[in-house]
PDB file of N, CA and C in Angstrom:
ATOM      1  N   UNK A   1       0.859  -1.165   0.000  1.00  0.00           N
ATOM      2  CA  UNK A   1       0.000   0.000   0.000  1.00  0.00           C
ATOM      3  C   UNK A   1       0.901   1.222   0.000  1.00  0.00           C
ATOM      4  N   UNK A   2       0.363   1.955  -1.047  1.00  0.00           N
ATOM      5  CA  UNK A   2       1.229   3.374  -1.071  1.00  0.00           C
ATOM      6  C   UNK A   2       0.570   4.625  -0.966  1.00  0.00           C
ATOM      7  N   UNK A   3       1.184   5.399  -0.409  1.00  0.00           N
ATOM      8  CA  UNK A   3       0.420   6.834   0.175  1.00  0.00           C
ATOM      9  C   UNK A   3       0.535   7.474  -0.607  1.00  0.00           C
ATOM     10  N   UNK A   4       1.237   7.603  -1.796  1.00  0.00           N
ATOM     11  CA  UNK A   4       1.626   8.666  -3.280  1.00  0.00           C
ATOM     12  C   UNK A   4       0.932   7.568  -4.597  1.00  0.00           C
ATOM     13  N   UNK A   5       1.010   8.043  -5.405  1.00  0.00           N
ATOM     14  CA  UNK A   5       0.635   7.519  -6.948  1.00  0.00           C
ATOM     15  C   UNK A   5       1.718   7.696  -8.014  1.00  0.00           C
ATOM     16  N   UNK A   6       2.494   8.847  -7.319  1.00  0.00           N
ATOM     17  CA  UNK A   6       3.588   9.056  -8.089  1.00  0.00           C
ATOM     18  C   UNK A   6       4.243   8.343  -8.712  1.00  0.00           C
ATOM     19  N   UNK A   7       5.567   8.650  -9.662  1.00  0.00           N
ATOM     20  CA  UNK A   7       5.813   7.411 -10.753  1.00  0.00           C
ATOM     21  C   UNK A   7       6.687   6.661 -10.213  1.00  0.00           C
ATOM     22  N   UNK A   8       7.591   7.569  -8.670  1.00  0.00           N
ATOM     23  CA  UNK A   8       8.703   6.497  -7.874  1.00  0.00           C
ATOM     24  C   UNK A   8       7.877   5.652  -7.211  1.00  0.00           C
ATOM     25  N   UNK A   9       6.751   6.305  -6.431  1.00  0.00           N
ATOM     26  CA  UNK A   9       5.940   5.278  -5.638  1.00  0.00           C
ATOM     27  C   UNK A   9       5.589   4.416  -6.079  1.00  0.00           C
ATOM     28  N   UNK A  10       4.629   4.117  -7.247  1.00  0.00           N
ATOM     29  CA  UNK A  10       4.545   3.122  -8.226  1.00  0.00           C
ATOM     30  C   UNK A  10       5.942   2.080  -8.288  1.00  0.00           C
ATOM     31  N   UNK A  11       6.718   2.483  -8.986  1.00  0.00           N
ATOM     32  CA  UNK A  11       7.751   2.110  -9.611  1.00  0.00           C
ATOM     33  C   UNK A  11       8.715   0.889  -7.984  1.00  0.00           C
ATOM     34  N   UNK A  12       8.371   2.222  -7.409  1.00  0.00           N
ATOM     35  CA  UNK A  12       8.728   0.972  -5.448  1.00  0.00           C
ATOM     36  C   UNK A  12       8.295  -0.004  -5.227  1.00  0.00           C
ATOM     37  N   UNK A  13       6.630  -0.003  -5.434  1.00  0.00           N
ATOM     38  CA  UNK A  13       5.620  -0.927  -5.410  1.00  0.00           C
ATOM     39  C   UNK A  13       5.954  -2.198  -5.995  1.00  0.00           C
ATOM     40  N   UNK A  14       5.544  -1.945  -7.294  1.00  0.00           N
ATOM     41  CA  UNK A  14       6.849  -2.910  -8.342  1.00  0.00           C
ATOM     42  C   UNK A  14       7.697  -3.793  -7.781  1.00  0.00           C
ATOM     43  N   UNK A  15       8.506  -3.393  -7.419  1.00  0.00           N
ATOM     44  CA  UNK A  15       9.578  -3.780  -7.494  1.00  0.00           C
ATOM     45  C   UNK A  15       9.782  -4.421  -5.719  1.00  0.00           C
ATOM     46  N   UNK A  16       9.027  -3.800  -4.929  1.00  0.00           N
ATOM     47  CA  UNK A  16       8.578  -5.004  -3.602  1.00  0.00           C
ATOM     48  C   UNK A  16       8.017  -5.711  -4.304  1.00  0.00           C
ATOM     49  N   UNK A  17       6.681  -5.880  -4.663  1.00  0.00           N
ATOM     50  CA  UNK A  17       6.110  -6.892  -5.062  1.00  0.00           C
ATOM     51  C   UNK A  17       6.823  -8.246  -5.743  1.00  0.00           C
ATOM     52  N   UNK A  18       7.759  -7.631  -6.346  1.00  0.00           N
ATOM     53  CA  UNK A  18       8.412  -8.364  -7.087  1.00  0.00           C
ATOM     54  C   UNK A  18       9.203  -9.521  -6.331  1.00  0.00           C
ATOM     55  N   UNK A  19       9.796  -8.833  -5.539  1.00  0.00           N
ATOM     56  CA  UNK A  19      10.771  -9.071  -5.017  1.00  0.00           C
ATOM     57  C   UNK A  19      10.261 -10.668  -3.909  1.00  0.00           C
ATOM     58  N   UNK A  20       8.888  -9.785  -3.196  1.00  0.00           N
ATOM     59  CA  UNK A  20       8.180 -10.522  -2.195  1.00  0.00           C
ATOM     60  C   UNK A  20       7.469 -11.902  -2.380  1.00  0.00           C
ATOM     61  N   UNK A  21       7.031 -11.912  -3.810  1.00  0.00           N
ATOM     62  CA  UNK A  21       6.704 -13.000  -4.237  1.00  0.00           C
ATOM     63  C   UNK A  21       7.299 -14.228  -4.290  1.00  0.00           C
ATOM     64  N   UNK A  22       8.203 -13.939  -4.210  1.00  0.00           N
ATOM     65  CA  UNK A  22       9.329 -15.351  -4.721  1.00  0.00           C
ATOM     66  C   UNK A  22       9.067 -16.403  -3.592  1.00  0.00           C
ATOM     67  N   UNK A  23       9.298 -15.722  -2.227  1.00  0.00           N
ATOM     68  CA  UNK A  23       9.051 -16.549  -1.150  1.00  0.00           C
ATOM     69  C   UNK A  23       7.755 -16.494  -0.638  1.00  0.00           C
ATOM     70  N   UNK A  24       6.577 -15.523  -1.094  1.00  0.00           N
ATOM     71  CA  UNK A  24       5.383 -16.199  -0.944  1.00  0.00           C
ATOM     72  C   UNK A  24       5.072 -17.094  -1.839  1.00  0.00           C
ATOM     73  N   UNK A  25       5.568 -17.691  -2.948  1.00  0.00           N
ATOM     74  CA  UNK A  25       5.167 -18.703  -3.715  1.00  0.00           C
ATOM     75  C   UNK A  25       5.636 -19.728  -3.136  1.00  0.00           C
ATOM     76  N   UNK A  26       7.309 -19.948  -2.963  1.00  0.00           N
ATOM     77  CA  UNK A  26       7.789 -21.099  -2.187  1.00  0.00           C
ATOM     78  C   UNK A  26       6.962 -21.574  -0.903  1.00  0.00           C
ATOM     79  N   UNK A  27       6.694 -20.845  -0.378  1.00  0.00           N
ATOM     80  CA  UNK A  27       6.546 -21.006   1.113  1.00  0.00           C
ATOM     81  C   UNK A  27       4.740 -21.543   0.688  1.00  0.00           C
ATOM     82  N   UNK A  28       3.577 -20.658   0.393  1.00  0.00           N
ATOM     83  CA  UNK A  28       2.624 -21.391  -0.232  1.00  0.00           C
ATOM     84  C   UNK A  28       2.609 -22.423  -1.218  1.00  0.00           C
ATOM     85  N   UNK A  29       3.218 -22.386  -2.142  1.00  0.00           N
ATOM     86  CA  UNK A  29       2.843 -23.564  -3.031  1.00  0.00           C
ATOM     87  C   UNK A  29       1.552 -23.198  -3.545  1.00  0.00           C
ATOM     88  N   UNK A  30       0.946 -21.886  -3.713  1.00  0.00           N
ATOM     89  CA  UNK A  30       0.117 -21.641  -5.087  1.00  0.00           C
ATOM     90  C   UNK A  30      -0.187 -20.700  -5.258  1.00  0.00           C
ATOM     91  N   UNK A  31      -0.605 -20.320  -6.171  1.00  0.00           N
ATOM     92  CA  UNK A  31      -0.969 -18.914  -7.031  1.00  0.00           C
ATOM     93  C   UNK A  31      -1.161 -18.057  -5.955  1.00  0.00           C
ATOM     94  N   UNK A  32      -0.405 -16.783  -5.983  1.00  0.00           N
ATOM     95  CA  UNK A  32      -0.092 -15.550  -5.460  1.00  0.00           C
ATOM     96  C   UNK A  32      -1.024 -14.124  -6.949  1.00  0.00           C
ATOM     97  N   UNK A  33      -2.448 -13.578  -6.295  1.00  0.00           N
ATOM     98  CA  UNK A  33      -2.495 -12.537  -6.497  1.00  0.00           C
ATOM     99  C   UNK A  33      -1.785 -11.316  -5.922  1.00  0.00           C
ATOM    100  N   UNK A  34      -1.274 -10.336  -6.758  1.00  0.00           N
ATOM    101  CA  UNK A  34      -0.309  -9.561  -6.532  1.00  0.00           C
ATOM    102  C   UNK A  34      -1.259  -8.439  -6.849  1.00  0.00           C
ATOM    103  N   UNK A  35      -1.946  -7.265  -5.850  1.00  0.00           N
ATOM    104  CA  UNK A  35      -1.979  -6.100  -5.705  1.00  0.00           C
ATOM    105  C   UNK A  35      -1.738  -4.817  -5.198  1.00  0.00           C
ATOM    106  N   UNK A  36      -1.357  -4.300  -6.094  1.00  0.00           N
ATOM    107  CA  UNK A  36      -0.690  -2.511  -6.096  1.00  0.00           C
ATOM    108  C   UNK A  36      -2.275  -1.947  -5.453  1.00  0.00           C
ATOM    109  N   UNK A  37      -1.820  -1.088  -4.307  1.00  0.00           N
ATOM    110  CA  UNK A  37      -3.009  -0.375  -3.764  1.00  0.00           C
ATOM    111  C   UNK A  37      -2.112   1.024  -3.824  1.00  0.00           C
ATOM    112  N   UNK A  38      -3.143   1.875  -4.537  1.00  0.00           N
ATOM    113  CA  UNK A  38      -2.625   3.573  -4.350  1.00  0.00           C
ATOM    114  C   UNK A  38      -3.583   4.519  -4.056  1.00  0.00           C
ATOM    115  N   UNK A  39      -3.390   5.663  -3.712  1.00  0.00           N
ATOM    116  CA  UNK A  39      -5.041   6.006  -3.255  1.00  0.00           C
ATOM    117  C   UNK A  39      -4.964   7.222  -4.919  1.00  0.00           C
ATOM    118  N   UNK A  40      -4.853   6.450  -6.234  1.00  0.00           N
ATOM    119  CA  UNK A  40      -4.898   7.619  -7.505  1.00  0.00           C
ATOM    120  C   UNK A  40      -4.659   5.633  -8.460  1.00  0.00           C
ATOM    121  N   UNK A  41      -5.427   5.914  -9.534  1.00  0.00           N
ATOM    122  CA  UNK A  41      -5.058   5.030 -10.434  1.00  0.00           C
ATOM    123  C   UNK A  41      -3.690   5.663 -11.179  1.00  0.00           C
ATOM    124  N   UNK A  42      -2.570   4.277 -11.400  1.00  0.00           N
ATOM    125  CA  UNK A  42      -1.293   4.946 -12.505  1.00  0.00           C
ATOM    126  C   UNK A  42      -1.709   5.941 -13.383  1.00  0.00           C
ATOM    127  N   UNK A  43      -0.671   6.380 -14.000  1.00  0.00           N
ATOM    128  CA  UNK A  43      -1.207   6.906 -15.638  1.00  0.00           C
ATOM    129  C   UNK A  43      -1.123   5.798 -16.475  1.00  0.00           C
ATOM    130  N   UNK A  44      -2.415   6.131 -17.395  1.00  0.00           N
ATOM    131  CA  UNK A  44      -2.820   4.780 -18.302  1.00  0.00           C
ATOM    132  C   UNK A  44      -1.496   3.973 -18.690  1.00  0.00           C
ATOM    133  N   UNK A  45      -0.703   4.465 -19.574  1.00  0.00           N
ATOM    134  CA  UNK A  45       0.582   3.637 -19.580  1.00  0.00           C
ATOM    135  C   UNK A  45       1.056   2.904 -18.687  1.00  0.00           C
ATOM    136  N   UNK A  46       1.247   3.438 -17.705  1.00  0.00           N
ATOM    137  CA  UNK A  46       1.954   2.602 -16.612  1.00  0.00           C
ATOM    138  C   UNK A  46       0.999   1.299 -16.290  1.00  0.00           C
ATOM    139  N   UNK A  47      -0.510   1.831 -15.980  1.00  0.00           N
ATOM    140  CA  UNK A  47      -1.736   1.151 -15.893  1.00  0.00           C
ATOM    141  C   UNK A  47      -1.493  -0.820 -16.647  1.00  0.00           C
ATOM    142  N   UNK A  48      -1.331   0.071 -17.336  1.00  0.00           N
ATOM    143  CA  UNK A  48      -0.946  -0.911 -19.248  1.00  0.00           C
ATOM    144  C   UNK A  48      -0.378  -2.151 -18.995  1.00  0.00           C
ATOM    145  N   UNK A  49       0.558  -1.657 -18.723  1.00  0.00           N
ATOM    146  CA  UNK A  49       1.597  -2.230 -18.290  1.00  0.00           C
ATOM    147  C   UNK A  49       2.195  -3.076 -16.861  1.00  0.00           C
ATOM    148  N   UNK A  50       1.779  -2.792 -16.212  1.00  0.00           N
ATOM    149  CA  UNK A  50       0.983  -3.228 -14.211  1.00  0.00           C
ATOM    150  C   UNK A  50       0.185  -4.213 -14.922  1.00  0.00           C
ATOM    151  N   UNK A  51      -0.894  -3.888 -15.710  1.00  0.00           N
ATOM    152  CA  UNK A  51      -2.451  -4.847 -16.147  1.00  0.00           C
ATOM    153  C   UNK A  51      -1.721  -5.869 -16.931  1.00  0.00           C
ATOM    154  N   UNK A  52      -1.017  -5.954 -18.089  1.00  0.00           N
ATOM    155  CA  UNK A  52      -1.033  -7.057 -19.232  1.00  0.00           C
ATOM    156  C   UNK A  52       0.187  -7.409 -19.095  1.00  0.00           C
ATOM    157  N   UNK A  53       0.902  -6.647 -18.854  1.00  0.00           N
ATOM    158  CA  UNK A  53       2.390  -7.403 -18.738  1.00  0.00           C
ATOM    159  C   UNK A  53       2.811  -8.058 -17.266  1.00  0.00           C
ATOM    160  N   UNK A  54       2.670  -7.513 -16.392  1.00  0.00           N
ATOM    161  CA  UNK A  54       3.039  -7.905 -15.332  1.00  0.00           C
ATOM    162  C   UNK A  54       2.167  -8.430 -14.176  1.00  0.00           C
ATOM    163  N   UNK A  55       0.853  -8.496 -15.004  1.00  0.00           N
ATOM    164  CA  UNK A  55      -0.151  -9.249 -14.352  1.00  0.00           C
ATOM    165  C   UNK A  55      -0.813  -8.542 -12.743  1.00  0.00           C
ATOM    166  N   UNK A  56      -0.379  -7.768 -12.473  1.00  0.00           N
ATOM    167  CA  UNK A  56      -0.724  -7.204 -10.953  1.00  0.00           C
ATOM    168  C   UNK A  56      -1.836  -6.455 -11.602  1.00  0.00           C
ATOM    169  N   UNK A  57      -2.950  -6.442 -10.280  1.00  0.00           N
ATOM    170  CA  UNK A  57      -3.948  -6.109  -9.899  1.00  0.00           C
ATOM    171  C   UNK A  57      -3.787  -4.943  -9.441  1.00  0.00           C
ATOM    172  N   UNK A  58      -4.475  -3.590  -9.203  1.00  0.00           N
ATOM    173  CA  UNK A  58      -4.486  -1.997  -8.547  1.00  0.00           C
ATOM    174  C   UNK A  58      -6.195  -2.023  -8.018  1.00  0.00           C
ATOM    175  N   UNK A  59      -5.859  -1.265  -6.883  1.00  0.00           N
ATOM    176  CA  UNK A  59      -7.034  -1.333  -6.042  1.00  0.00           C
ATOM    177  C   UNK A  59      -6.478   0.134  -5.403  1.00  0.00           C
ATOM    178  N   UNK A  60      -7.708   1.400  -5.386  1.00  0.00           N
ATOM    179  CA  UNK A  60      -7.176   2.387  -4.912  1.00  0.00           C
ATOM    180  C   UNK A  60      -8.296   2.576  -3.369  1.00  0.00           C
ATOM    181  N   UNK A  61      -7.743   3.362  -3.435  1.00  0.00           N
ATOM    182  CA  UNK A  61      -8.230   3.735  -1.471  1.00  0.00           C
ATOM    183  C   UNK A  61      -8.619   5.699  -1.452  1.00  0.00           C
ATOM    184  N   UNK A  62      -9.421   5.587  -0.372  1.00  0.00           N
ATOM    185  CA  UNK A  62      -9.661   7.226  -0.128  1.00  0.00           C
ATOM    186  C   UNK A  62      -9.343   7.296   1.181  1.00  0.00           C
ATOM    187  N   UNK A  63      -8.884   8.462   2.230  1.00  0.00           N
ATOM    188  CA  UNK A  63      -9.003   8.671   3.990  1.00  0.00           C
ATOM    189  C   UNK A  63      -9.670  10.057   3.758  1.00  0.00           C
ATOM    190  N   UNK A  64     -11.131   9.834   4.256  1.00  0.00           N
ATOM    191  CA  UNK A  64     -12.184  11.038   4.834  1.00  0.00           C
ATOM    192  C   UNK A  64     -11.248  12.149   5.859  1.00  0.00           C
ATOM    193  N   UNK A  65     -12.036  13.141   6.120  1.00  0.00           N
ATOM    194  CA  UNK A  65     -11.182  13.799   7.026  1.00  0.00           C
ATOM    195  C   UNK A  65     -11.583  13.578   8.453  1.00  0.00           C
ATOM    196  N   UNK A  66     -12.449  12.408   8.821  1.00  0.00           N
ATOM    197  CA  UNK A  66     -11.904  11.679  10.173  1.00  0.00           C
ATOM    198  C   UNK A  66     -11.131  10.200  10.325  1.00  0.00           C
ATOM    199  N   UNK A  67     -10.481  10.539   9.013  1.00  0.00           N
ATOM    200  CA  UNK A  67      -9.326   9.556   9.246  1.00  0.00           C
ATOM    201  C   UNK A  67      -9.869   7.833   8.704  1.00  0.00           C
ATOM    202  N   UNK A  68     -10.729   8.326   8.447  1.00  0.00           N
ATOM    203  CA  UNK A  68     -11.473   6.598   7.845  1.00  0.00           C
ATOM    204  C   UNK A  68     -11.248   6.574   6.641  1.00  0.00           C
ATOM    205  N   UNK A  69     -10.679   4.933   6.707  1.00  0.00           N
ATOM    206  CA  UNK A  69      -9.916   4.920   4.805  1.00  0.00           C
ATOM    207  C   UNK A  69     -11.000   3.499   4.321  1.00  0.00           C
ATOM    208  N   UNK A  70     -11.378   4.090   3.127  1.00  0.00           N
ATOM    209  CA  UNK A  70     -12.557   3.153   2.263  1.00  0.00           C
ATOM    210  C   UNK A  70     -11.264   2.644   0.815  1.00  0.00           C
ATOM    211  N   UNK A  71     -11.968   1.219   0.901  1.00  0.00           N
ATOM    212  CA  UNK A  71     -10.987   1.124  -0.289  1.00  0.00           C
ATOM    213  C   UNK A  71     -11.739   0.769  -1.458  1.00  0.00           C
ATOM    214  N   UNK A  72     -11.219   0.968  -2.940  1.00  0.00           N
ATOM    215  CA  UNK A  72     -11.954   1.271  -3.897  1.00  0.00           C
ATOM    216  C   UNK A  72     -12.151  -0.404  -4.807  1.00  0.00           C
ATOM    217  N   UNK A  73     -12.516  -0.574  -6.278  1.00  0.00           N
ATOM    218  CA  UNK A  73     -12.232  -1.564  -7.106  1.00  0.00           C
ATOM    219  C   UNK A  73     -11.827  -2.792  -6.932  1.00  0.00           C
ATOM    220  N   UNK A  74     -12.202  -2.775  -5.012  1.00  0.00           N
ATOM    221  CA  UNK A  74     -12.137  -4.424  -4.982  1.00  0.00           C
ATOM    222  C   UNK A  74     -12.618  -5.373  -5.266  1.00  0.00           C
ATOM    223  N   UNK A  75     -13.862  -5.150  -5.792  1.00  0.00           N
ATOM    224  CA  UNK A  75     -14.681  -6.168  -6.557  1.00  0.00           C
ATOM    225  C   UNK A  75     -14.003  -6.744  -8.177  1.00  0.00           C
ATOM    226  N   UNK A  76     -12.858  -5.362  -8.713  1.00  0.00           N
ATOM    227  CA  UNK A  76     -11.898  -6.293 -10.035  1.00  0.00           C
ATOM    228  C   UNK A  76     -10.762  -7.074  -9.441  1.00  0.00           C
ATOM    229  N   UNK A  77     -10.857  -7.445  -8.184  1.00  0.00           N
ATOM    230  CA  UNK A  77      -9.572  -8.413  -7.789  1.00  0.00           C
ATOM    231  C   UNK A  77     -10.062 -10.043  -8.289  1.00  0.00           C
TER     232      UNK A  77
END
């Protein structure tokens, strides 16, 4: 989960994910959904690319101003 949308934040995301999987696959023994949560969808490109190439899922989030966070597009997981 990331607090920016920005293209490093993104790009961080990534690249934990990446990273993290390896030993949640070993250690489970099966299919690992992988989702990017940001509270802003990428820019479409990046989107693109997260979606078809690299298979991860994005799910964004809002925090009201008493601090309560709703999260968005979890029904496309």
């Amino acid at each position: 989960m990331k607090t920016s949308s920005d293209t490093q934040s993104i790009y961080t995301a990534i690249g934990q994910l990446s990273v993290h999987v390896v030993p949640a696959k070993e250690r489970l023994k099966k299919p690992i959904v992988q989702v990017l949560i940001v509270p802003e969808q990428p820019m479409k490109h990046i989107a693109d690319v997260i979606a078809n190439e690299l298979k991860f899922r994005v799910a964004t989030y809002s925090i009201d101003k008493q601090g309560n966070v709703s999260f968005h597009d979890l029904d496309l997981l």
